[in-house]
Structures are given as C-alpha cells and as structure tokens.
Protein backbone atom coordinates (compact mmCIF):
# COMPACT_ATOMS: atom_id res chain seq x y z
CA UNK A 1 37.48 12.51 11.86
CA UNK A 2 40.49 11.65 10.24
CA UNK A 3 42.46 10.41 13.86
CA UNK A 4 39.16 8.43 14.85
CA UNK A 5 39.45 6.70 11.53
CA UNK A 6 43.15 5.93 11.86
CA UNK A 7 42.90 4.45 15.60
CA UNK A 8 40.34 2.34 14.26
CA UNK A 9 42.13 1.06 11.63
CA UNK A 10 44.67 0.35 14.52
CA UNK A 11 42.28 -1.16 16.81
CA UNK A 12 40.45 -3.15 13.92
CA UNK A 13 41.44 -7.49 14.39
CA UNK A 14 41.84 -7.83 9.96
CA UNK A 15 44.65 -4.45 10.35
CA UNK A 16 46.74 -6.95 13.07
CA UNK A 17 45.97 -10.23 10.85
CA UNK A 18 47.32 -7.79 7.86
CA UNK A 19 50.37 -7.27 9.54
CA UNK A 20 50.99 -11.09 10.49
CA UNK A 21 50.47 -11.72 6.30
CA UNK A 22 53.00 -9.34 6.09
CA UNK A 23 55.22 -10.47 8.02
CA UNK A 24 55.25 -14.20 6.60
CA UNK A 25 55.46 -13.24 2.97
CA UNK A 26 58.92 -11.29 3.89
CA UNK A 27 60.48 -14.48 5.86
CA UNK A 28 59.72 -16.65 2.98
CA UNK A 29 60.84 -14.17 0.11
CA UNK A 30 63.89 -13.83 1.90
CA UNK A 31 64.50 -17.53 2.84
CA UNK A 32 63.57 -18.08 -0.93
CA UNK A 33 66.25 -15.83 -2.03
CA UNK A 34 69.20 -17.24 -0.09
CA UNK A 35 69.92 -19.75 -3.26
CA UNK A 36 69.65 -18.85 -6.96
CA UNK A 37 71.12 -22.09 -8.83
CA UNK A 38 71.76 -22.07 -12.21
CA UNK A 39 68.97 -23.56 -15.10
CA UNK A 40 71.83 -26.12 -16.00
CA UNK A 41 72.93 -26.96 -12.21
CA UNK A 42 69.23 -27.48 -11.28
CA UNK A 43 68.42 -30.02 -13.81
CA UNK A 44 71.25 -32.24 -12.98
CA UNK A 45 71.49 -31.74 -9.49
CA UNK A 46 70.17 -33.65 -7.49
CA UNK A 47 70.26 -31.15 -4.52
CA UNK A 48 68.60 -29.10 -7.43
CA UNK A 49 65.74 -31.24 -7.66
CA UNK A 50 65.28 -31.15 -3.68
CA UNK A 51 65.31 -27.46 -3.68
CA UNK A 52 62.62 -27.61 -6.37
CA UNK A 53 60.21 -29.42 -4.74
CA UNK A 54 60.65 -27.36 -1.21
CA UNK A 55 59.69 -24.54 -3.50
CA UNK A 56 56.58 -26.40 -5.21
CA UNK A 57 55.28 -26.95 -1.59
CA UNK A 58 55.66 -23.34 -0.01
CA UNK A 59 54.77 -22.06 -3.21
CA UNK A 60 50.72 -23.01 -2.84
CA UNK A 61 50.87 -21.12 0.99
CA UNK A 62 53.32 -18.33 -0.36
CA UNK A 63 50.32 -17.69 -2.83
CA UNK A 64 47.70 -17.71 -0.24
CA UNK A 65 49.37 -15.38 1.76
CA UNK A 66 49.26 -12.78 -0.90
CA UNK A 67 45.73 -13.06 -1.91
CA UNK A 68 45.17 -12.57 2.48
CA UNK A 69 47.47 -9.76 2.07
CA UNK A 70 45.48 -8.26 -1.27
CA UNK A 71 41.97 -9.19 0.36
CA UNK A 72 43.11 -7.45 3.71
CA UNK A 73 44.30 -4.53 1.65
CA UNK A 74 41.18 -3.71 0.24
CA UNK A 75 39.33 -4.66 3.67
CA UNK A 76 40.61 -2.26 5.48
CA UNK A 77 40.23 0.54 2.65
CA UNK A 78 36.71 -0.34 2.33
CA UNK A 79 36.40 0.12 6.63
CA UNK A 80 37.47 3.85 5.82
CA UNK A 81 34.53 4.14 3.75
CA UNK A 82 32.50 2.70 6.42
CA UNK A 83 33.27 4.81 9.11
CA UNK A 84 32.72 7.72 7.09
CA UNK A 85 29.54 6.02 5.96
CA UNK A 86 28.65 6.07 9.80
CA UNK A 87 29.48 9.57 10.50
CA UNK A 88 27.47 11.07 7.03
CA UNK A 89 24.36 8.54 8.52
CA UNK A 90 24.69 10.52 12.08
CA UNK A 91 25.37 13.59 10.49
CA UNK A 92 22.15 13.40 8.26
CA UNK A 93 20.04 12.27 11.40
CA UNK A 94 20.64 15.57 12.79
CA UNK A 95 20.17 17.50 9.93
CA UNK A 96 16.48 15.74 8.69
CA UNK A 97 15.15 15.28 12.42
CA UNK A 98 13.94 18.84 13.09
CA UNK A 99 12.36 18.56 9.71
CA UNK A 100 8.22 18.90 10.49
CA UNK A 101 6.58 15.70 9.13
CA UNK A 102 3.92 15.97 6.87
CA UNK A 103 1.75 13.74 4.76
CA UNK A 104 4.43 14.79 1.70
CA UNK A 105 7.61 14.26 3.82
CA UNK A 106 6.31 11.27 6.27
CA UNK A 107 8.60 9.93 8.65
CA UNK A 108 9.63 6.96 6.79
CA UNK A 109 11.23 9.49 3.90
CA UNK A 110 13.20 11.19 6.24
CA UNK A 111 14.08 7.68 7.80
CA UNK A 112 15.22 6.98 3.98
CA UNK A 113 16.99 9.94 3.30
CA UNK A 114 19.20 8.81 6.58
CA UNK A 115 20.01 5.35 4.55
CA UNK A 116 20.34 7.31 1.57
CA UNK A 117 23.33 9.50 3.32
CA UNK A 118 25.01 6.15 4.26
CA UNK A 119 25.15 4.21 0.98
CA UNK A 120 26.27 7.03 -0.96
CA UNK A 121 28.89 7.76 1.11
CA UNK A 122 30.37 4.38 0.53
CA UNK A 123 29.45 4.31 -3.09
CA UNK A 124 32.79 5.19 -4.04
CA UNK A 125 33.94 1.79 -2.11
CA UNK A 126 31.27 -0.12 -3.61
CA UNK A 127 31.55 -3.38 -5.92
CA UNK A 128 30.21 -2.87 -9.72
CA UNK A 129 30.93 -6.43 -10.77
CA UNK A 130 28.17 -8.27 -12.58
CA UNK A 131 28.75 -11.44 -10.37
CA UNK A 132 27.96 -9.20 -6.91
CA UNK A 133 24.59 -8.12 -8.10
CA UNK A 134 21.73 -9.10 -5.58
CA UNK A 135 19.36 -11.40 -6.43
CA UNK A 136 15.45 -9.65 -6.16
CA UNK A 137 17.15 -6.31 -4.86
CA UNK A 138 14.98 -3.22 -6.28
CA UNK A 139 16.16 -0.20 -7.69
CA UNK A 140 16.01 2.93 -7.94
CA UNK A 141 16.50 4.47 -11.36
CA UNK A 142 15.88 8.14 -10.52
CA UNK A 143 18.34 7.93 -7.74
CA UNK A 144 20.76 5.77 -10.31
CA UNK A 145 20.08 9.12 -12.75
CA UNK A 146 20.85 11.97 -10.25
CA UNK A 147 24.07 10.36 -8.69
CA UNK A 148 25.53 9.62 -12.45
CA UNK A 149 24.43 14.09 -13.03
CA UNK A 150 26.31 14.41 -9.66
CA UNK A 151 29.48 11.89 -10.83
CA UNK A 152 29.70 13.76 -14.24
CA UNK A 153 29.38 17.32 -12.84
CA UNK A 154 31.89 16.36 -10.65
CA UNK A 155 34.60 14.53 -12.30
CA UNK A 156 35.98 16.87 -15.68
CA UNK A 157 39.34 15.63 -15.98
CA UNK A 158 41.12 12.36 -15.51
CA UNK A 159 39.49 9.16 -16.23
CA UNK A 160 36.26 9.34 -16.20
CA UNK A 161 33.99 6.12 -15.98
CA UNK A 162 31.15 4.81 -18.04
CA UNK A 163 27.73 5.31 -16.27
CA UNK A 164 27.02 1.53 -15.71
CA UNK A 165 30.08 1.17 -13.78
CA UNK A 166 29.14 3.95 -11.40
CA UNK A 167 25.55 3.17 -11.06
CA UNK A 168 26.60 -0.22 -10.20
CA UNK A 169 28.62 0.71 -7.62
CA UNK A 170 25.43 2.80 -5.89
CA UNK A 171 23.46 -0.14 -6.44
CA UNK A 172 25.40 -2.25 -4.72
CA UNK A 173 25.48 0.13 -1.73
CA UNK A 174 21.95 0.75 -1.25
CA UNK A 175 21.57 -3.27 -1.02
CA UNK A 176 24.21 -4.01 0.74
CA UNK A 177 24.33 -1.00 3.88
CA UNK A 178 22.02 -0.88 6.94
CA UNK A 179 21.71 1.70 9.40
CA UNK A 180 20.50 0.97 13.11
CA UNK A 181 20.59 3.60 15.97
CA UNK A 182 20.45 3.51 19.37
CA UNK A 183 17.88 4.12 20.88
CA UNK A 184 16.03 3.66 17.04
CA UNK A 185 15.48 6.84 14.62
CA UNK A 186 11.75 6.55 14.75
CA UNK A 187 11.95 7.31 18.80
CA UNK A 188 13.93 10.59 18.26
CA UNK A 189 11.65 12.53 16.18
CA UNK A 190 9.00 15.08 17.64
CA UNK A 191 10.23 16.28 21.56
CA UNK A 192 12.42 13.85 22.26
CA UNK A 193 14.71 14.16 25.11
CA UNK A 194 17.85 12.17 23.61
CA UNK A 195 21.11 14.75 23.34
CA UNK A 196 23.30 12.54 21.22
CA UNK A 197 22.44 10.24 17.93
CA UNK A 198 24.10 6.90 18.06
CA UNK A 199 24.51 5.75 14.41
CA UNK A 200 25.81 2.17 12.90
CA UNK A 201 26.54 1.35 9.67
CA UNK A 202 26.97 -2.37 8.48
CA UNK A 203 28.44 -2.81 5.56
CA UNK A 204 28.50 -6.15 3.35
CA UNK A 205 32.08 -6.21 1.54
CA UNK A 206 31.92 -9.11 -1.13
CA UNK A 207 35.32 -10.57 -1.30
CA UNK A 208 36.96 -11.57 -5.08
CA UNK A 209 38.87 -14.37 -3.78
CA UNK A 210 36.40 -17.60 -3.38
CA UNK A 211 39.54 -19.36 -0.78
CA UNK A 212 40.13 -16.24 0.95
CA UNK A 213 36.05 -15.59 1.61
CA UNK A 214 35.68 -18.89 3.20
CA UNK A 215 38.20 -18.33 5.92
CA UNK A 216 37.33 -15.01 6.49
CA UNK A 217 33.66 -13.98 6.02
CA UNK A 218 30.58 -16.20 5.61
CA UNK A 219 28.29 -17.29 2.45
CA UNK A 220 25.72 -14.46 1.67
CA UNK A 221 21.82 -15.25 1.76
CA UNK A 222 21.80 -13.49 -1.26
CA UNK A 223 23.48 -15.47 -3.66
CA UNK A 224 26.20 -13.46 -4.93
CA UNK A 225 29.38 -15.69 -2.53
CA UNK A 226 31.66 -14.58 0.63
CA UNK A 227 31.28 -11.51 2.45
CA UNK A 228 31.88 -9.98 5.52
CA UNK A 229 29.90 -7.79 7.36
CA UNK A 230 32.23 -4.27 8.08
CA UNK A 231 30.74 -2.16 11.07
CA UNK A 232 31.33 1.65 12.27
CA UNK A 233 29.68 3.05 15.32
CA UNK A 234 29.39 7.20 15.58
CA UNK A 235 27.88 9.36 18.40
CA UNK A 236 26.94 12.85 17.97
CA UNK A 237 25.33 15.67 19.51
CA UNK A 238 21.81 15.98 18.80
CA UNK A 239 21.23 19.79 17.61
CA UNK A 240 17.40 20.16 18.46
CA UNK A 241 15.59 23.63 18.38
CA UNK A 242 14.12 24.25 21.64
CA UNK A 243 10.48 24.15 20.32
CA UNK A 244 7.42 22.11 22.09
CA UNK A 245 7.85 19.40 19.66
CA UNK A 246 11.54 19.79 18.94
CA UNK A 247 10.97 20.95 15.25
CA UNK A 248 11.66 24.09 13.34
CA UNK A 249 7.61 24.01 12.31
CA UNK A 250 8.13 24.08 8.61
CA UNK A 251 9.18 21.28 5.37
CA UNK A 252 13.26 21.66 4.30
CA UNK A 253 13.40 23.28 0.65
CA UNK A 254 16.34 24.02 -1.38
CA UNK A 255 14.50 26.79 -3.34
CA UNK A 256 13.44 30.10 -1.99
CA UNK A 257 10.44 31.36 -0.48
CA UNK A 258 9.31 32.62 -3.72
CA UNK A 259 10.06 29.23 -5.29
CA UNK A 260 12.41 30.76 -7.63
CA UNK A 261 15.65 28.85 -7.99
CA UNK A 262 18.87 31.05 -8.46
CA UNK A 263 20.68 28.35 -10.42
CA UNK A 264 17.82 28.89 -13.59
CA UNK A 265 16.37 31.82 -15.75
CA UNK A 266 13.25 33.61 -14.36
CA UNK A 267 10.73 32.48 -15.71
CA UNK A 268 7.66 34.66 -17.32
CA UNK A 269 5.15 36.43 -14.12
CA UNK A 270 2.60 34.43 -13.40
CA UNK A 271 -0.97 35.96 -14.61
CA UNK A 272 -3.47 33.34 -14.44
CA UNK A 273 -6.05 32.64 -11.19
CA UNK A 274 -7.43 29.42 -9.86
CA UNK A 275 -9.72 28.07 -7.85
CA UNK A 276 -8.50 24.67 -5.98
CA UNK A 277 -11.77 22.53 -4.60
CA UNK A 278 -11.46 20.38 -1.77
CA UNK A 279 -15.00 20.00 0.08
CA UNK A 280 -17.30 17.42 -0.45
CA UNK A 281 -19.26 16.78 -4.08
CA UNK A 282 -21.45 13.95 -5.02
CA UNK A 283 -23.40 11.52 -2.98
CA UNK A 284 -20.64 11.26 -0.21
CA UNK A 285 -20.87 15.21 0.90
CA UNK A 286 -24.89 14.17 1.87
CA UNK A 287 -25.85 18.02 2.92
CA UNK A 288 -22.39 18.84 1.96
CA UNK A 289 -22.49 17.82 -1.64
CA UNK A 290 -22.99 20.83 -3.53
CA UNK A 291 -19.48 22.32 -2.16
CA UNK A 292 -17.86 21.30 -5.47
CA UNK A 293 -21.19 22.26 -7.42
CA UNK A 294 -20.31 26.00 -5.62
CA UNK A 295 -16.57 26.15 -6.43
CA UNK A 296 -17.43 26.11 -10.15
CA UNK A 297 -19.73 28.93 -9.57
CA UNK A 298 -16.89 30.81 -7.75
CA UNK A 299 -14.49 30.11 -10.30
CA UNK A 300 -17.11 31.40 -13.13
CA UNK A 301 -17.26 34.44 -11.50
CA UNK A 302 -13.73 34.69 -11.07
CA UNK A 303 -12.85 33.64 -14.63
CA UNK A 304 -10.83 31.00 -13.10
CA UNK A 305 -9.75 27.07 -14.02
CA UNK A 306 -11.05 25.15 -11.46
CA UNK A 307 -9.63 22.00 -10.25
CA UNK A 308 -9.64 19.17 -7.19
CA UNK A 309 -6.86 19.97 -4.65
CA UNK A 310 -6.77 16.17 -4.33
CA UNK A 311 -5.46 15.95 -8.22
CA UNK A 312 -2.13 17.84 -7.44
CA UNK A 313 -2.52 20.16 -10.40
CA UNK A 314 0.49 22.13 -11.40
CA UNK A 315 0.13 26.01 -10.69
CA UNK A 316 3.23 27.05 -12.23
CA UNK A 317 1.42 29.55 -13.97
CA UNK A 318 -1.02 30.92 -11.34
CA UNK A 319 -0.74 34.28 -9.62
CA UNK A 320 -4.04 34.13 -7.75
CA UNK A 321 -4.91 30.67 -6.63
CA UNK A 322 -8.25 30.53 -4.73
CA UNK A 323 -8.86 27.02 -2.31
CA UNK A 324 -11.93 26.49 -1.12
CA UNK A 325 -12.14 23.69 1.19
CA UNK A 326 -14.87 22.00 3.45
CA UNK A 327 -13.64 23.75 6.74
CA UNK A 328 -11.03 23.74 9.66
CA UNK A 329 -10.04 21.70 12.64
CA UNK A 330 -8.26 22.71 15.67
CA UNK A 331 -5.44 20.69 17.50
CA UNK A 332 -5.99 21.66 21.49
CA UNK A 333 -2.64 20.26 22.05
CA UNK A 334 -0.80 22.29 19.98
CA UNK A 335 -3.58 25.47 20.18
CA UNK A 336 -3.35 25.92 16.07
CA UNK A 337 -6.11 25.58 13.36
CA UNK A 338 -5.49 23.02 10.31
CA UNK A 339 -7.46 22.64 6.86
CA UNK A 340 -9.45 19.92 5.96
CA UNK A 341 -9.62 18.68 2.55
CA UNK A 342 -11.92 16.79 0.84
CA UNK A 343 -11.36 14.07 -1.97
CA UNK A 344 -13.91 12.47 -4.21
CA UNK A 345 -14.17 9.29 -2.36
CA UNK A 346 -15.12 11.70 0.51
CA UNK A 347 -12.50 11.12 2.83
CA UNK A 348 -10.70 14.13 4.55
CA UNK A 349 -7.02 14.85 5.09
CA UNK A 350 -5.59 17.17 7.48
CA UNK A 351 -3.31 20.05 6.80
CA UNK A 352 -1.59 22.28 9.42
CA UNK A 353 -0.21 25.70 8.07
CA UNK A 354 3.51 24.21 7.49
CA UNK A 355 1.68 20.57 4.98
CA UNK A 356 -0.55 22.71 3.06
CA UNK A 357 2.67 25.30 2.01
CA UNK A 358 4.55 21.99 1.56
CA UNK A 359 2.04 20.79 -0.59
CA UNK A 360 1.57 24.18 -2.48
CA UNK A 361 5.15 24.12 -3.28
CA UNK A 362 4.90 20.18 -4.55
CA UNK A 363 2.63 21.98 -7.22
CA UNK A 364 4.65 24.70 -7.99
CA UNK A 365 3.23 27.60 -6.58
CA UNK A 366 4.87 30.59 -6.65
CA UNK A 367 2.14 32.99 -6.96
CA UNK A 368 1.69 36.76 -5.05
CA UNK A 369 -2.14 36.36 -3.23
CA UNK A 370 -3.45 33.17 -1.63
CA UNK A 371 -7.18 33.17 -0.99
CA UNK A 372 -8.62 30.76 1.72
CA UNK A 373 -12.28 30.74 1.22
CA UNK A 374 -12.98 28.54 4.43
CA UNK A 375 -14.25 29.08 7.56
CA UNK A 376 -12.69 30.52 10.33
CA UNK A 377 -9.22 30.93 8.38
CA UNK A 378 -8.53 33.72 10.32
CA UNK A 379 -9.57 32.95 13.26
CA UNK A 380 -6.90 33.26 16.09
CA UNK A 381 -6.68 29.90 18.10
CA UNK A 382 -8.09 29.93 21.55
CA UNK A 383 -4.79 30.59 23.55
CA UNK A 384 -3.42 33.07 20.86
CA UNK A 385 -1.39 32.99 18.30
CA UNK A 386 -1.52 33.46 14.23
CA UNK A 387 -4.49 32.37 12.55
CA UNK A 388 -3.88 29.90 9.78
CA UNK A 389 -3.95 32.83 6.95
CA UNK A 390 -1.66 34.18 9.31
CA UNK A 391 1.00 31.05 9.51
CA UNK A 392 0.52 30.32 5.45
CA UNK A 393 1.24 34.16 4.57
CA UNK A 394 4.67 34.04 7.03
CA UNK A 395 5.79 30.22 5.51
CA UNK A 396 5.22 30.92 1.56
CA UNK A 397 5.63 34.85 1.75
CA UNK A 398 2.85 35.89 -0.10
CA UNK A 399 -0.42 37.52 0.85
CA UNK A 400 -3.01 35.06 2.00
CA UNK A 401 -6.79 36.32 2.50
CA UNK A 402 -8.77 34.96 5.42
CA UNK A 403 -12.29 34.86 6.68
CA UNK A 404 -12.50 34.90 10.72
CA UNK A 405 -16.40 33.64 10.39
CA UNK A 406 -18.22 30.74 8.93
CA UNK A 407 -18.46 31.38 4.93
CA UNK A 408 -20.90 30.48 2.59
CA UNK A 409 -20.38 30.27 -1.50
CA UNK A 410 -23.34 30.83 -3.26
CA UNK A 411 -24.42 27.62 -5.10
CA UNK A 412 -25.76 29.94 -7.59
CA UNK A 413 -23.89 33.15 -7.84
CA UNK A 414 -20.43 32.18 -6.69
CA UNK A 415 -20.30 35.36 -4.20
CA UNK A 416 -18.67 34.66 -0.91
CA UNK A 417 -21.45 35.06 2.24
CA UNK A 418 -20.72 35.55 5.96
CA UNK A 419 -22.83 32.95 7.08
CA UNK A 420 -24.87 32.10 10.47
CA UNK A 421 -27.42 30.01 12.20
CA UNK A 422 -30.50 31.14 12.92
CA UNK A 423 -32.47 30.70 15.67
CA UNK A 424 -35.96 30.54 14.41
CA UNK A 425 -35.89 30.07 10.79
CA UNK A 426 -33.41 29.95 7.72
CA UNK A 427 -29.63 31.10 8.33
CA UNK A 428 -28.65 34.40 7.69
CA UNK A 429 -26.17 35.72 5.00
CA UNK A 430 -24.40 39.39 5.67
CA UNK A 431 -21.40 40.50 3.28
CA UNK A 432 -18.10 38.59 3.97
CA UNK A 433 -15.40 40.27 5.82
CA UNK A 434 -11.94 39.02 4.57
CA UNK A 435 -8.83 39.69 6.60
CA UNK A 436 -5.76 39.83 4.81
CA UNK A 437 -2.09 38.87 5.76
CA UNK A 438 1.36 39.13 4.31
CA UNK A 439 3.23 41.52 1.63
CA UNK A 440 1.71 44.19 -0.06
CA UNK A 441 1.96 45.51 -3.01
C-alpha cells in the first residue's frame, strides 16, 4: 500500500507545483544573501536605500511562496490520509457485503458503516478548528463517545489531547468525506456478479491561508472558506461466498454464540422463563384476536412474564423464553420458512431464521431452550432442508422446540393443541407433538 501511496504522491499535479515553490524560495534566498550591508552603510547609502526597496518588493511574493510551500505541505500529507481513507472504504465493502440484511441491519447501515470506515480513517488528518465547523451538519454523539474510548485506550503516553479536539477532528470527517463506487454499493449486495469493488473517497481539505485558498481550491457551499476537494480511487477483489445469494446467511456479531463476551465477568445463569407474544390481539386480529388473550394463559401456566415481541424487551435474565407468534410464511425462491410477527397496530413483519436470532440477540438473549409455539416450525420446506427450529437452534446454539403441525393455545387453559380442520363440524384438537433441535443437556 505503501508504494501505491508514494507513486501517487509522485503522480499527484500539487506534489510537482510543491517542487516549483521550492525551487523559487531557494533562488531568491540565495540571490538575497549575496549582499549583507552594514545598519550604518544602509542608512546613508544611497545604493543602500535601492537595495532596500528591491527587498520590500520580493519580499510580499517571497512570503507567498512560503505559505504555497506550507499549504502544499500539508496537502499532500492530508492525500496520504486519503488514499488510505479509500483503501479502509474498499476494504470495509468487502468485509460488510456478505453480511445477510435484515430489518435490524438494513442495507443502508451497512452502506453507513462503509462511510463510517472512510472518515475515521482520515480522522487523524482532520481539521478541529472552530472556524471549519459546518454549518447545519448533524452529529453523532455516540459515535463522538466511542472514538474518544478508542483515542484514550489507545494513546497512554506522550501528549495526549483534550476530547474536544479529537472529536472535532471526527466531526469534521464525517461532514466533509464521501464515498462513491463503481458500479454503486447498493448494486453489489445479494448475488451479484461484480469480482472487484471500485471505491472513491473525496475528501474536502479546508485550507488556513484565505490568499492561498483562492488560487488553489474553491469557496465551500458550506460556509466555513477555501477548500479543495482531495480524491483516491482503490480496486479490490470482491471476496464473495459462493452461496445463491452471495451471503454467509447469518447477522456479523462480535460476541459469541452464547452471547457471552470474553472481555467481561460472567454474569449470574439465567433462571427466569418468558413468553414473547406476537399474533394478533384486539379489534385488528378479527378471528385472530384472542392470540394475545391466549399467550397470557400460556404464560400463567408457565409461571412466566409475558410480553409483546414488538416492545424489544430485554431477556438478559431469561433461560426459557417461549414466542408465540401468529404463524409462518414460506419464500419459494429461497425454499425456507420465516416467522411472522404481529404488532398491536396489526401489521406483520417477516423474520427468516438468521433476523429473528439477530433480533434475539438485540435483546440480549442468551438463554439454553427456545420454544416456538407456531405452526409448522418444524416443518421441513418443500425441497428439503432444516426447518426453521432447525436453522434458529444451529445460528444461536441453543435448543429450540418446534411443532411440524398447525398449533392451537387454549384461550382458556394455556395448553398447547395439535390442531385441524374438520370436515363436517368443529376442528379437532389431539395432544401436540413438539420436535426438538439443538444441544442437550
């Protein structure tokens, strides 16, 4: 990386003007030095007084030359950070775009985790002065927070800087860096065909010298004076699994399976159970609506908390956790079941194995049994395959319990039916037959 970044340099127009500044400021120091007359000589010389004004008119352009040469300095110091800007953006493409999208890690996150790569990569470049901050620019405190943890785990000896300085600096970089790719980022995920990722940074460097700016960069639409807009193409490989949709099927996590992290103390084992409700209550579920009426009977029984699925409760604490949703769907195209749930405005989302253990982790879940009383959660998809108790039990690692028929809770008892249609009369109820996946004991 290193040798691309120094033929760059080499390559780059401002490294050739650089040299020219150069250049000039050493043929005028030296013609400047070729007479040294004396204070007393100069004042009542008259070829004193000549010299002295051939130096008061060089002197404005011998000035200007070294606030090109300073300005050109930090231009092309700044361009390393770009180009390594451009590389961590590339390098982060290839790294989030196997990731499986899901409603909790939608495209447009991984997209911003790309941008995210960039700008702090050329934080350390970055402009903390007061005078560059953007006019109606957001920010982002948590990310402000975490870099200044990062900064300060980081840096324990030597000077170390106050936290407004460095969170400065990242703000300016998240306002000031775009990334583009070619063809666009949106285009590569799922089964793309594309081998390499094409990523370009542009950077906008603010320049500290108002005379300098004007000749070389151009007034910024966002108030804060000159810049000039530094640019770094890299191409790399794209490293796709060779899956149908070019994804490794499940949601990046830094933590274990178990949801454990090794970096903190274990906590105390989980003993509670709970039942998580997402069918249809209320009005809105019309023959549907005493699902939620029936999870509180189930949970009764159970001595379980209840709670909506849609709330996002924390189950930290929960060994057992019990979800009973309205039912399944199945995606032909990709021959594999998915869970619906159920919110209280009556609306459904969909889940595939890989969302719903994303979203389990989201609320902490690190339990040892997973029960899925819905229908047909263990039912094997038409062209084979694992069943959806099956995929959940490999993701999270835990035992997940499954029905392979249509289920029924008891509106009044809270006991779990096998449950079918009848021909002539009522439907029928027979004792459920769970299936059950995963570790045992």
């Amino acid at each position: 990386m290193w040798t691309q970044t120094i033929q760059n340099l080499l390559y780059n127009p401002m490294f050739a003007l650089w040299l020219i500044c150069l250049t000039i400021l050493l043929v005028l120091g030296r013609q400047l030095s070729y007479r040294r007359p004396k204070i007393r000589r100069l004042v009542t010389s008259e070829n004193g007084a000549a010299y002295s004004l051939s130096l008061a008119l060089i002197t404005p352009l011998y000035t200007l030359m070294i606030c090109f040469l300073i300005e050109l300095t930090l231009m092309l110091n700044v361009q390393i950070g770009v180009d390594y800007a451009a590389y961590a953006a590339a390098r982060s493409a290839i790294v989030w775009l196997p990731a499986e999208v899901t409603p909790l890690n939608t495209q447009q996150q991984l997209v911003d985790m790309v941008h995210l790569a960039a700008a702090q990569a050329i934080t350390p470049y970055a402009s903390s002065l007061d005078k560059h901050r953007r006019s109606g620019s957001t920010t982002d405190a948590a990310g402000d927070e975490a870099y200044l943890a990062g900064y300060n785990d980081l840096v324990t000896t030597g000077t170390h800087q106050v936290a407004s300085y460095v969170q400065q600096k990242r703000q300016y970089a998240m306002a000031a860096t775009k990334v583009e790719f070619d063809p666009p980022l949106a285009a590569l995920f799922g089964s793309s065909e594309a081998e390499i990722v094409k990523a370009t940074v542009r950077y906008e460097m603010p320049f500290n010298i108002p005379g300098v700016g004007m000749i070389l960069g151009k007034k910024s639409a966002s108030g804060i004076g000159y810049v000039r807009e530094l640019t770094s193409t890299v191409t790399l490989q794209l490293e796709r699994p060779k899956t149908k949709n070019g994804t490794l099927g499940f949601e990046y996590d830094s933590r274990p399976v178990n949801g454990e992290s090794p970096d903190r103390p274990k906590q105390p084992a989980q003993t509670g159970v709970a039942v998580l409700a997402g069918g249809y209550e209320g009005i809105v579920g019309g023959i549907f609506k005493n699902e939620w009426d029936a999870a509180q009977q189930l949970a009764k029984r159970m001595g379980a908390k209840i709670a909506r699925l849609s709330d996002r409760p924390d189950c930290s604490h929960i060994d057992e956790l019990v979800i009973n949703a309205h039912g399944m769907y199945l995606d032909e195209s990709k021959n594999q079941y998915g869970i619906r749930i159920t919110g209280k405005d009556g609306k459904d989302t969909h889940f595939t194995a890989a969302e719903l253990a994303s979203l389990l982790r989201e609320m902490n879940f690190s339990g040892r049994r997973l029960q899925l009383v819905i229908c047909h959660s263990a039912t094997t998809p038409p062209a084979g395959g694992p069943s959806f108790a099956e995929a959940l039990s490999v993701i999270l690692n835990v035992r997940v319990v499954g029905y392979p028929h249509l289920t029924e809770v008891d509106i009044n008892t809270g006991i779990v039916w096998r449950y079918e249609e009848g021909f002539f009369g009522p439907p029928h109820r027979y004792p459920a037959e769970p299936i059950e996946f995963g570790v045992q004991d």
